[in-house]
PDB file of N, CA and C in Angstrom:
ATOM      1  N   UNK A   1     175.283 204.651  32.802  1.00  0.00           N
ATOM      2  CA  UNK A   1     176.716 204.726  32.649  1.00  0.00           C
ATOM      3  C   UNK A   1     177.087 203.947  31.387  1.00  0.00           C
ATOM      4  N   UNK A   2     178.242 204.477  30.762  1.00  0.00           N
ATOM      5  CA  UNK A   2     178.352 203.711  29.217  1.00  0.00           C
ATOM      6  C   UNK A   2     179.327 202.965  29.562  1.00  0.00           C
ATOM      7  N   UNK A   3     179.948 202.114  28.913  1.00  0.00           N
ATOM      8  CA  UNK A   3     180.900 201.394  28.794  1.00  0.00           C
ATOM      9  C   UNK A   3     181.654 200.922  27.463  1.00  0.00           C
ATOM     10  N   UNK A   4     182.810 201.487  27.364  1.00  0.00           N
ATOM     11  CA  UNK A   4     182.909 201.643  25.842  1.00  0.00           C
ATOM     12  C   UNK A   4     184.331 201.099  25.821  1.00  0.00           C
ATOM     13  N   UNK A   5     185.323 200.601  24.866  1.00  0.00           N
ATOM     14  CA  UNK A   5     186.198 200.223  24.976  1.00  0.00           C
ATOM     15  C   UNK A   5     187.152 200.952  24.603  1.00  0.00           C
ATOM     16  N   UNK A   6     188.681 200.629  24.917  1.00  0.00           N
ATOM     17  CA  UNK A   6     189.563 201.667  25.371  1.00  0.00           C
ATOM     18  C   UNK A   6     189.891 202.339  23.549  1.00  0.00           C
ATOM     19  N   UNK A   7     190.114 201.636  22.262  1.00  0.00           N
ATOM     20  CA  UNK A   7     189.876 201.621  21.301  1.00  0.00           C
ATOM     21  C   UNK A   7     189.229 203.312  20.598  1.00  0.00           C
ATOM     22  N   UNK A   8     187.641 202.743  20.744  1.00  0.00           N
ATOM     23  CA  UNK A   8     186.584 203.836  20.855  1.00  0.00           C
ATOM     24  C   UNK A   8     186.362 205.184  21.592  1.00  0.00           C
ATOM     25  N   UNK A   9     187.669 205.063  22.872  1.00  0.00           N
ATOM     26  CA  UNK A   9     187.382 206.034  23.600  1.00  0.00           C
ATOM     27  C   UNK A   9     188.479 207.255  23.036  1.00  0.00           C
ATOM     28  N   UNK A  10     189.789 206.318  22.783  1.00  0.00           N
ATOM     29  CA  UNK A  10     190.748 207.322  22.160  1.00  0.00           C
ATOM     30  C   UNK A  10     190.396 207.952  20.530  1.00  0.00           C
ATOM     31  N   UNK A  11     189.662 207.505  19.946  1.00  0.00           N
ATOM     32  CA  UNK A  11     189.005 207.498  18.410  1.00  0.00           C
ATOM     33  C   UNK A  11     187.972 208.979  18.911  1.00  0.00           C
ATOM     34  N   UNK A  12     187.299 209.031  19.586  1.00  0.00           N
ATOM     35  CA  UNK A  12     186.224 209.884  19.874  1.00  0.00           C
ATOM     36  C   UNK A  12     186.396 210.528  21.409  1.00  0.00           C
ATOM     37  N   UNK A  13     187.515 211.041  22.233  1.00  0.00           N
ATOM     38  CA  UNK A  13     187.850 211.746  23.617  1.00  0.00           C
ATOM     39  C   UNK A  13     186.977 213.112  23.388  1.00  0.00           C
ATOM     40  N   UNK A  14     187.204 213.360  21.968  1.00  0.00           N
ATOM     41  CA  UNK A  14     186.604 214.536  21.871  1.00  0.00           C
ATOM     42  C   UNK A  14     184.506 214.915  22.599  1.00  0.00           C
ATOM     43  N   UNK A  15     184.358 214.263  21.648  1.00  0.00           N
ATOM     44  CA  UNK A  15     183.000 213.426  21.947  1.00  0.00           C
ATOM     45  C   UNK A  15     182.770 213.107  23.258  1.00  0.00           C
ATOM     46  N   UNK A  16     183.586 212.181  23.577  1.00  0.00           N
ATOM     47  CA  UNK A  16     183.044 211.571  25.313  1.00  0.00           C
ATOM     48  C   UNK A  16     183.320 212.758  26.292  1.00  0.00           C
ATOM     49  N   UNK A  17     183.774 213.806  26.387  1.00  0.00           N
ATOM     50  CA  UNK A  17     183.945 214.689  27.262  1.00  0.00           C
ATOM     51  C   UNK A  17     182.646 215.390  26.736  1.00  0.00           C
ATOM     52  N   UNK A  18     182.030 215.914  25.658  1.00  0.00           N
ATOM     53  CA  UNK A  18     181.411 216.783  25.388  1.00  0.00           C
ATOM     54  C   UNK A  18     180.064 216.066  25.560  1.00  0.00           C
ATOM     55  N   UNK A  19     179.807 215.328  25.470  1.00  0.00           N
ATOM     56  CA  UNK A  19     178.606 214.047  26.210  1.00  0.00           C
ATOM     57  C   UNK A  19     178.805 213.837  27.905  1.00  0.00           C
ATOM     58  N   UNK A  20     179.867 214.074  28.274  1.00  0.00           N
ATOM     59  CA  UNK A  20     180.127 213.772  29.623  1.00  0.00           C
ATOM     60  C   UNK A  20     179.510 215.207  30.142  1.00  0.00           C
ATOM     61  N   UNK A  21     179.970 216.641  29.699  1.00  0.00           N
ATOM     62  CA  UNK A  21     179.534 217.889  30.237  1.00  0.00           C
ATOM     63  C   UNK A  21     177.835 217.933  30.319  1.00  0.00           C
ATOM     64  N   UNK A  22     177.353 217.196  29.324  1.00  0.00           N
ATOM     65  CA  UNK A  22     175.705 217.716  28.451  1.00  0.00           C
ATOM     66  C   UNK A  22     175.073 216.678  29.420  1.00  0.00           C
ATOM     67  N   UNK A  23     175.914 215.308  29.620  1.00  0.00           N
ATOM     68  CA  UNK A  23     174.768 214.515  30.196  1.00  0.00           C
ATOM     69  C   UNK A  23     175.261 214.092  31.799  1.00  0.00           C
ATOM     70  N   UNK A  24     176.236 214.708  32.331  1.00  0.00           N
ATOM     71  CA  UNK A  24     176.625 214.578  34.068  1.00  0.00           C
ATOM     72  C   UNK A  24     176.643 213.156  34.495  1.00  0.00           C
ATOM     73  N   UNK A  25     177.188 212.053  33.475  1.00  0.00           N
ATOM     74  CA  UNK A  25     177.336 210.850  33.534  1.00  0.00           C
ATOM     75  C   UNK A  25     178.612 210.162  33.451  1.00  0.00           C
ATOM     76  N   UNK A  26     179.255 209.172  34.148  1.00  0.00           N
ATOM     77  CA  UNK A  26     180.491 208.496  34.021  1.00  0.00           C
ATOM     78  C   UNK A  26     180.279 207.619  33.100  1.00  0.00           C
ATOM     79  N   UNK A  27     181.367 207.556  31.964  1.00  0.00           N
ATOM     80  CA  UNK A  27     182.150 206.655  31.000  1.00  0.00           C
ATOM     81  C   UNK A  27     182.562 205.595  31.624  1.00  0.00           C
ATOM     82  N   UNK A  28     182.329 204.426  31.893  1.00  0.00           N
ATOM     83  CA  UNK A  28     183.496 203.416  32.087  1.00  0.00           C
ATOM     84  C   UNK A  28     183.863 203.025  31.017  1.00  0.00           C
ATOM     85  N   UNK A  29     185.591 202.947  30.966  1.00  0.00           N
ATOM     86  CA  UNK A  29     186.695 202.587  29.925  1.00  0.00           C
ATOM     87  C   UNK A  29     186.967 201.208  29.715  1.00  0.00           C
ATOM     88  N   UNK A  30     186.805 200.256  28.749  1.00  0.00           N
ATOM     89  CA  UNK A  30     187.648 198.830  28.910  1.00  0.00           C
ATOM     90  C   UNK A  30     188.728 198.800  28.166  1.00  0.00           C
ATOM     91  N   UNK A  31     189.396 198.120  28.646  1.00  0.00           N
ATOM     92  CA  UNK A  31     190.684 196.856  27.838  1.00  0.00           C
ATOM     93  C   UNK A  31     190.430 195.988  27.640  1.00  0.00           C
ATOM     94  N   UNK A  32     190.788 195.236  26.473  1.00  0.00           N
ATOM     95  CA  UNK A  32     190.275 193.528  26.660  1.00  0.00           C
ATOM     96  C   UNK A  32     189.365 193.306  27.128  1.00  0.00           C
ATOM     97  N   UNK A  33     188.140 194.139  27.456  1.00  0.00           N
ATOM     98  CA  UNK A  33     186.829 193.617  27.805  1.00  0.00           C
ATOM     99  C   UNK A  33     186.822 193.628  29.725  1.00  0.00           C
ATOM    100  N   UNK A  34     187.895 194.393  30.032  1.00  0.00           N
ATOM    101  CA  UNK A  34     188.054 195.158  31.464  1.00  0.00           C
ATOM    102  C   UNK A  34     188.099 195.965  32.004  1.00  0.00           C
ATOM    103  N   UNK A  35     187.289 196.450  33.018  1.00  0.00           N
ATOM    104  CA  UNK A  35     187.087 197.611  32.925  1.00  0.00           C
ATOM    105  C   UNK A  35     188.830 198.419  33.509  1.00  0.00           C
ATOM    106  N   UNK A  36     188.995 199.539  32.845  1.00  0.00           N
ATOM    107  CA  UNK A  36     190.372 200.021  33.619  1.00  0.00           C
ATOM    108  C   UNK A  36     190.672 201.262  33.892  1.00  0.00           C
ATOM    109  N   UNK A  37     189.174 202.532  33.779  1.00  0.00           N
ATOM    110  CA  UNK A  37     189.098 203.649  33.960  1.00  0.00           C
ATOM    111  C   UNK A  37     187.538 203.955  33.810  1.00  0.00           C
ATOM    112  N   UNK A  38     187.505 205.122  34.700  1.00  0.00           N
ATOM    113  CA  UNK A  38     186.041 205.734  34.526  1.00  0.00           C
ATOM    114  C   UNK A  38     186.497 207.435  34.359  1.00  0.00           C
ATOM    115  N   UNK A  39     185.823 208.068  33.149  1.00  0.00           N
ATOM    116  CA  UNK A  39     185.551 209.491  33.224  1.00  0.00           C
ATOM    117  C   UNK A  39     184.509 209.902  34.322  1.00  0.00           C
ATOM    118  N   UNK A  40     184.125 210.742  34.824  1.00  0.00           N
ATOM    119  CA  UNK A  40     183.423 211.001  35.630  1.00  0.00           C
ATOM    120  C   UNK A  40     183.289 212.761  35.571  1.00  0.00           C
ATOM    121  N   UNK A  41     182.388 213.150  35.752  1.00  0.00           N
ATOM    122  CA  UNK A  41     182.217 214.396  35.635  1.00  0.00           C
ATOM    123  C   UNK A  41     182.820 215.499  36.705  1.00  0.00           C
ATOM    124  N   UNK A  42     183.640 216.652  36.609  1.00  0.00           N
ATOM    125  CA  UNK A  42     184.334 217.207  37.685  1.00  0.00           C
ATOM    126  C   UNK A  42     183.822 217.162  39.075  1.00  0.00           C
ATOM    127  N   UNK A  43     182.392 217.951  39.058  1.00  0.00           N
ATOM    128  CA  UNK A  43     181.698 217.917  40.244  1.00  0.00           C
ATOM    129  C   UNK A  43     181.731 216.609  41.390  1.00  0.00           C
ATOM    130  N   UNK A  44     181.308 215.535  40.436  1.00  0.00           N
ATOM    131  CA  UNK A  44     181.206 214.278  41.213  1.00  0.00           C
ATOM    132  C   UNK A  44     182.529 213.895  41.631  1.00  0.00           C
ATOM    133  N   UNK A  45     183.754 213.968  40.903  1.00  0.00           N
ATOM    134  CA  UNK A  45     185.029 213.846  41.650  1.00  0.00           C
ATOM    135  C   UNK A  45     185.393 214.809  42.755  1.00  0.00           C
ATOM    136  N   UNK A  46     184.614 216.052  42.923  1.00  0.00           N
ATOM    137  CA  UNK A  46     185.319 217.444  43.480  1.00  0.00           C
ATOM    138  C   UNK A  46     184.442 216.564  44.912  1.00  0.00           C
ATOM    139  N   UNK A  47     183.517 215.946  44.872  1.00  0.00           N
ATOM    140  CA  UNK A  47     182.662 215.944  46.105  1.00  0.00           C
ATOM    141  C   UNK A  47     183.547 214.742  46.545  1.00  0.00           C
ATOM    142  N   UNK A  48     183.441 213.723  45.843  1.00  0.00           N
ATOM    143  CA  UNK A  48     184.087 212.414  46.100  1.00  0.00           C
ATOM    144  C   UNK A  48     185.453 212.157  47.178  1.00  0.00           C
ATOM    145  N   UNK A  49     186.188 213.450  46.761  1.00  0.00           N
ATOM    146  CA  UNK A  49     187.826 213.955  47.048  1.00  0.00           C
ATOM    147  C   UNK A  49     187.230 214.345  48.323  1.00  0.00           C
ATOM    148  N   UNK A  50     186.371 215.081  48.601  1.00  0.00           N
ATOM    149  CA  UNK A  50     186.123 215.713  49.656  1.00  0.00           C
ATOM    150  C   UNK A  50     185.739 215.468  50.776  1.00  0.00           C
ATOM    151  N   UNK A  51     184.509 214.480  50.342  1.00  0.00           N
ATOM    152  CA  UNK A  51     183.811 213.518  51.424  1.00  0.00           C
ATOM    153  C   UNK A  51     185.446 212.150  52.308  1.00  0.00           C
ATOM    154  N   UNK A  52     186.386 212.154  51.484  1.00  0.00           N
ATOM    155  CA  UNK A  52     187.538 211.019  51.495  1.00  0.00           C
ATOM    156  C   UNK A  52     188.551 211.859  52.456  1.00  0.00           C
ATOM    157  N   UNK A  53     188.568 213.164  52.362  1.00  0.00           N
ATOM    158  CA  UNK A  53     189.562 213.972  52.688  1.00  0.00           C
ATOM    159  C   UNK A  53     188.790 213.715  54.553  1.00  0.00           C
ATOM    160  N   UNK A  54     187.738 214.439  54.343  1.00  0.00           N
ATOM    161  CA  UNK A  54     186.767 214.810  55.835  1.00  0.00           C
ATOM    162  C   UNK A  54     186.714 213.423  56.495  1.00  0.00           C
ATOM    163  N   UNK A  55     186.788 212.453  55.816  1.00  0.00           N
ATOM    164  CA  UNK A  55     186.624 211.092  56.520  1.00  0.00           C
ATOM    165  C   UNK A  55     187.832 211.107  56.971  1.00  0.00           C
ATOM    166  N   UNK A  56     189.115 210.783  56.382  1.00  0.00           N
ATOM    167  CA  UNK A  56     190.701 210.502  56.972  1.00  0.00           C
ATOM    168  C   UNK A  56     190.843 211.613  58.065  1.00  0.00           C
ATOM    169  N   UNK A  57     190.714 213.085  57.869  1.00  0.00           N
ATOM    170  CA  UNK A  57     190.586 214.151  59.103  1.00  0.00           C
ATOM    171  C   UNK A  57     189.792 213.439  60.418  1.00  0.00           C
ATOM    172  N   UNK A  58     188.875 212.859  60.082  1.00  0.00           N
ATOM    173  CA  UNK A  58     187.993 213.005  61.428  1.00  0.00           C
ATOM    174  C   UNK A  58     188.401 211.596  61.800  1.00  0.00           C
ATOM    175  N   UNK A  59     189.078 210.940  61.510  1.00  0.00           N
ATOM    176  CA  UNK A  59     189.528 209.448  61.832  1.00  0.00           C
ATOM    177  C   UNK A  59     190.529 209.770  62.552  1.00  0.00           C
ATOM    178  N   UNK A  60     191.762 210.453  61.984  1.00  0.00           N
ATOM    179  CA  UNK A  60     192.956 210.706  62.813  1.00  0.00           C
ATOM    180  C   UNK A  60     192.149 211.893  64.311  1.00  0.00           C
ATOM    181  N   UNK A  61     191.486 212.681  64.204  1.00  0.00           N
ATOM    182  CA  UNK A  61     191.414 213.620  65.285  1.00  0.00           C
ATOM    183  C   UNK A  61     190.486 212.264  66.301  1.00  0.00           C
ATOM    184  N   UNK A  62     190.052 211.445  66.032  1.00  0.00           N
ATOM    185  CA  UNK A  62     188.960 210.433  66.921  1.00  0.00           C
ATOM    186  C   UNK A  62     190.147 209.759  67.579  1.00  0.00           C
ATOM    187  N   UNK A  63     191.407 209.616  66.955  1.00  0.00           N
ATOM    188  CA  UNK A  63     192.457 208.886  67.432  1.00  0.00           C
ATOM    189  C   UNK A  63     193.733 209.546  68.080  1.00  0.00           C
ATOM    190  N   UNK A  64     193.342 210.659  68.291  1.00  0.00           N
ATOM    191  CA  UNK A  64     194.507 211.554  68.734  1.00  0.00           C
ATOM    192  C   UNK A  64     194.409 211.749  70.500  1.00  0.00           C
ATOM    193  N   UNK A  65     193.470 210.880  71.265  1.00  0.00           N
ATOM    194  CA  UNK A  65     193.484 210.976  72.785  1.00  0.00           C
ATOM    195  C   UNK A  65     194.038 209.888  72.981  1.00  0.00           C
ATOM    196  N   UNK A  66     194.419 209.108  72.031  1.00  0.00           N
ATOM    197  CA  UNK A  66     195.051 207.395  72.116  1.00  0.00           C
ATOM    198  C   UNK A  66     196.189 207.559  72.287  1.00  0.00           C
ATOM    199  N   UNK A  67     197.134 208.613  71.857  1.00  0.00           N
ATOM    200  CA  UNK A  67     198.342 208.466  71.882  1.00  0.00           C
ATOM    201  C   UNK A  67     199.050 208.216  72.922  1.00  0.00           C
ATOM    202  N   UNK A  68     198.950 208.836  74.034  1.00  0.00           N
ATOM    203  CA  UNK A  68     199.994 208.275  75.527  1.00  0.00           C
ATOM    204  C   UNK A  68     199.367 206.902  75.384  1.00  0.00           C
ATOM    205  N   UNK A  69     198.366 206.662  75.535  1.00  0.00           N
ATOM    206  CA  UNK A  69     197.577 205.359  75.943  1.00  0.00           C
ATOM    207  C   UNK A  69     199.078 204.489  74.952  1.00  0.00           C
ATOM    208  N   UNK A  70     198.568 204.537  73.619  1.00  0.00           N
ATOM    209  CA  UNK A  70     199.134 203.458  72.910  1.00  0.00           C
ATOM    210  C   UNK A  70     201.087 203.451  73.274  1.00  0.00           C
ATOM    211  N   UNK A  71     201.135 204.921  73.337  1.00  0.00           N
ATOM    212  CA  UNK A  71     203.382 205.066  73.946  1.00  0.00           C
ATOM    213  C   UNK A  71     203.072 204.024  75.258  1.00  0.00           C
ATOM    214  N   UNK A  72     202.299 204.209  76.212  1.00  0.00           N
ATOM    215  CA  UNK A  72     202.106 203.382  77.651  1.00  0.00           C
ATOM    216  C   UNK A  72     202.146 201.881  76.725  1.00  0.00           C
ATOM    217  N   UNK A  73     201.385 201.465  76.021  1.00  0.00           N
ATOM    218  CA  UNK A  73     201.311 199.718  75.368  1.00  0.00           C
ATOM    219  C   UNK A  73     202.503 199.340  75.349  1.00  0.00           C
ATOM    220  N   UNK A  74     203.240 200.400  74.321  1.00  0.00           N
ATOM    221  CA  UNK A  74     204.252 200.132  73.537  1.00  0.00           C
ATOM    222  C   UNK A  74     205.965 199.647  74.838  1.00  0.00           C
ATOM    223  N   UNK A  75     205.794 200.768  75.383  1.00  0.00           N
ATOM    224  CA  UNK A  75     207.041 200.940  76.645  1.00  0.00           C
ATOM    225  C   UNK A  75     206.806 199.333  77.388  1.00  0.00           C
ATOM    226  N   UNK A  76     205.354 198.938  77.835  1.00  0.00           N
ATOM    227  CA  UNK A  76     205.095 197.881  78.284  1.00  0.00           C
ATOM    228  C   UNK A  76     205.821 196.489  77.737  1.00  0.00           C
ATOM    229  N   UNK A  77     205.033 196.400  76.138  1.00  0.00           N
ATOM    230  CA  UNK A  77     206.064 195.665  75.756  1.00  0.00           C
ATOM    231  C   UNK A  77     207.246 195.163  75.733  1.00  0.00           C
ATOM    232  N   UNK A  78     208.224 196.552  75.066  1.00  0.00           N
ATOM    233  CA  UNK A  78     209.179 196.552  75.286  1.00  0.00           C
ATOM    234  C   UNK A  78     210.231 195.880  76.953  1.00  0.00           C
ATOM    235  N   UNK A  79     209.083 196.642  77.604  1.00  0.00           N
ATOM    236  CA  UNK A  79     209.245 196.295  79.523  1.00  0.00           C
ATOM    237  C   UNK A  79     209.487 194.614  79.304  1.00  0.00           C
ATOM    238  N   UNK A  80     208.150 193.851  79.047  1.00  0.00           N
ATOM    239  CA  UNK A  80     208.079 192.766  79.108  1.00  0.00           C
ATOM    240  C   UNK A  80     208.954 191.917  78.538  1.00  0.00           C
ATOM    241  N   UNK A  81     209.404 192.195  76.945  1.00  0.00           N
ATOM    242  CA  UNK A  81     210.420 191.536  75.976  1.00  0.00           C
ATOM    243  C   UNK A  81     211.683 191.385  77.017  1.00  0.00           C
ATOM    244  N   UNK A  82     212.084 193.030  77.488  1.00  0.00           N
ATOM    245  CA  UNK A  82     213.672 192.864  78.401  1.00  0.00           C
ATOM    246  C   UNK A  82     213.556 192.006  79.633  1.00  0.00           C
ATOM    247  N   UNK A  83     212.313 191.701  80.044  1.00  0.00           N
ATOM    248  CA  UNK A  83     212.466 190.440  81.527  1.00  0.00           C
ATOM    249  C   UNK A  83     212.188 189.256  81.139  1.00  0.00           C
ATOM    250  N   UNK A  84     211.958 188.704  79.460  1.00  0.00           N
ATOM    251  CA  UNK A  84     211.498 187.697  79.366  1.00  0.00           C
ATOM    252  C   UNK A  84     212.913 186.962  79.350  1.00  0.00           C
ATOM    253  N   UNK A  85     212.590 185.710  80.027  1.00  0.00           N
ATOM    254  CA  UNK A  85     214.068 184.629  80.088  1.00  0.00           C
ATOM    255  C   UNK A  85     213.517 183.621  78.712  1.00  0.00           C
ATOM    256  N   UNK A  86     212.515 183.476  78.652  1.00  0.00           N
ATOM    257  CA  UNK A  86     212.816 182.349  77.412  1.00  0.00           C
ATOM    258  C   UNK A  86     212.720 182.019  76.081  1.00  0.00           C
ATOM    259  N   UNK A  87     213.559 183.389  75.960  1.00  0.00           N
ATOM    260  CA  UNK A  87     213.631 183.861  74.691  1.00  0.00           C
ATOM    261  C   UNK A  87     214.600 184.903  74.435  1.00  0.00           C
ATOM    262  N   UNK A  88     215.886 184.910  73.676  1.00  0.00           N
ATOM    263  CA  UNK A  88     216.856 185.945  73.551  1.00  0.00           C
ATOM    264  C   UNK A  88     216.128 186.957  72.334  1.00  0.00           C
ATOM    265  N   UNK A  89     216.036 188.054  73.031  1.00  0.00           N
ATOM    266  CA  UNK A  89     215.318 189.019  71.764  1.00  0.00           C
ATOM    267  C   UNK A  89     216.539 190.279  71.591  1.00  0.00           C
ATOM    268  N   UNK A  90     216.836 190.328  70.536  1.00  0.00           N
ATOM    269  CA  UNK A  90     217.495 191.971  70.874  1.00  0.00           C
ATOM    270  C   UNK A  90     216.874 192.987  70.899  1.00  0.00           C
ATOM    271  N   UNK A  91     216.410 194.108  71.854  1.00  0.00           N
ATOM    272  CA  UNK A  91     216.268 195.123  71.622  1.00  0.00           C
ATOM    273  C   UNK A  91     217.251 196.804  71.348  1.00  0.00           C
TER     274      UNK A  91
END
């Protein structure tokens, strides 16, 4: 992976994309000697997006038999807050 500064990268974009297609490698970008962007080649972002997408899907469907469960927590609470004496809460 290269690392080139932000300077060099706008001087030669032309270049770093056409090195990026030939050699299927990420650019990291600096500022001031920080890093603050990476080129990356389409493919590796197209998978990246994808693998991120299928993870958040299968997280929410693992959590979707929870729901009465967690409305039941919630009502409880609430239950408990309105009988508590030692403490004025508004609900």
């Amino acid at each position: 992976m290269e690392i080139i500064p932000l300077t060099r990268a706008k001087a030669r974009f032309s270049e770093l994309i056409a090195r990026l297609i030939h050699r299927q490698e990420a650019v990291v970008i600096t500022r001031k000697r920080v890093p603050v962007a990476v080129i990356v080649p389409y493919e590796e972002w197209v998978k990246k997006e994808s693998s991120e997408m299928a993870g958040l899907a299968a997280a929410a469907a693992a959590l979707a038999d929870y729901d009465a469960e967690i409305d039941e927590m919630i009502e409880a609470v609430y239950a408990a807050r309105a009988k508590a004496r030692d403490r004025d809460v508004p609900l």
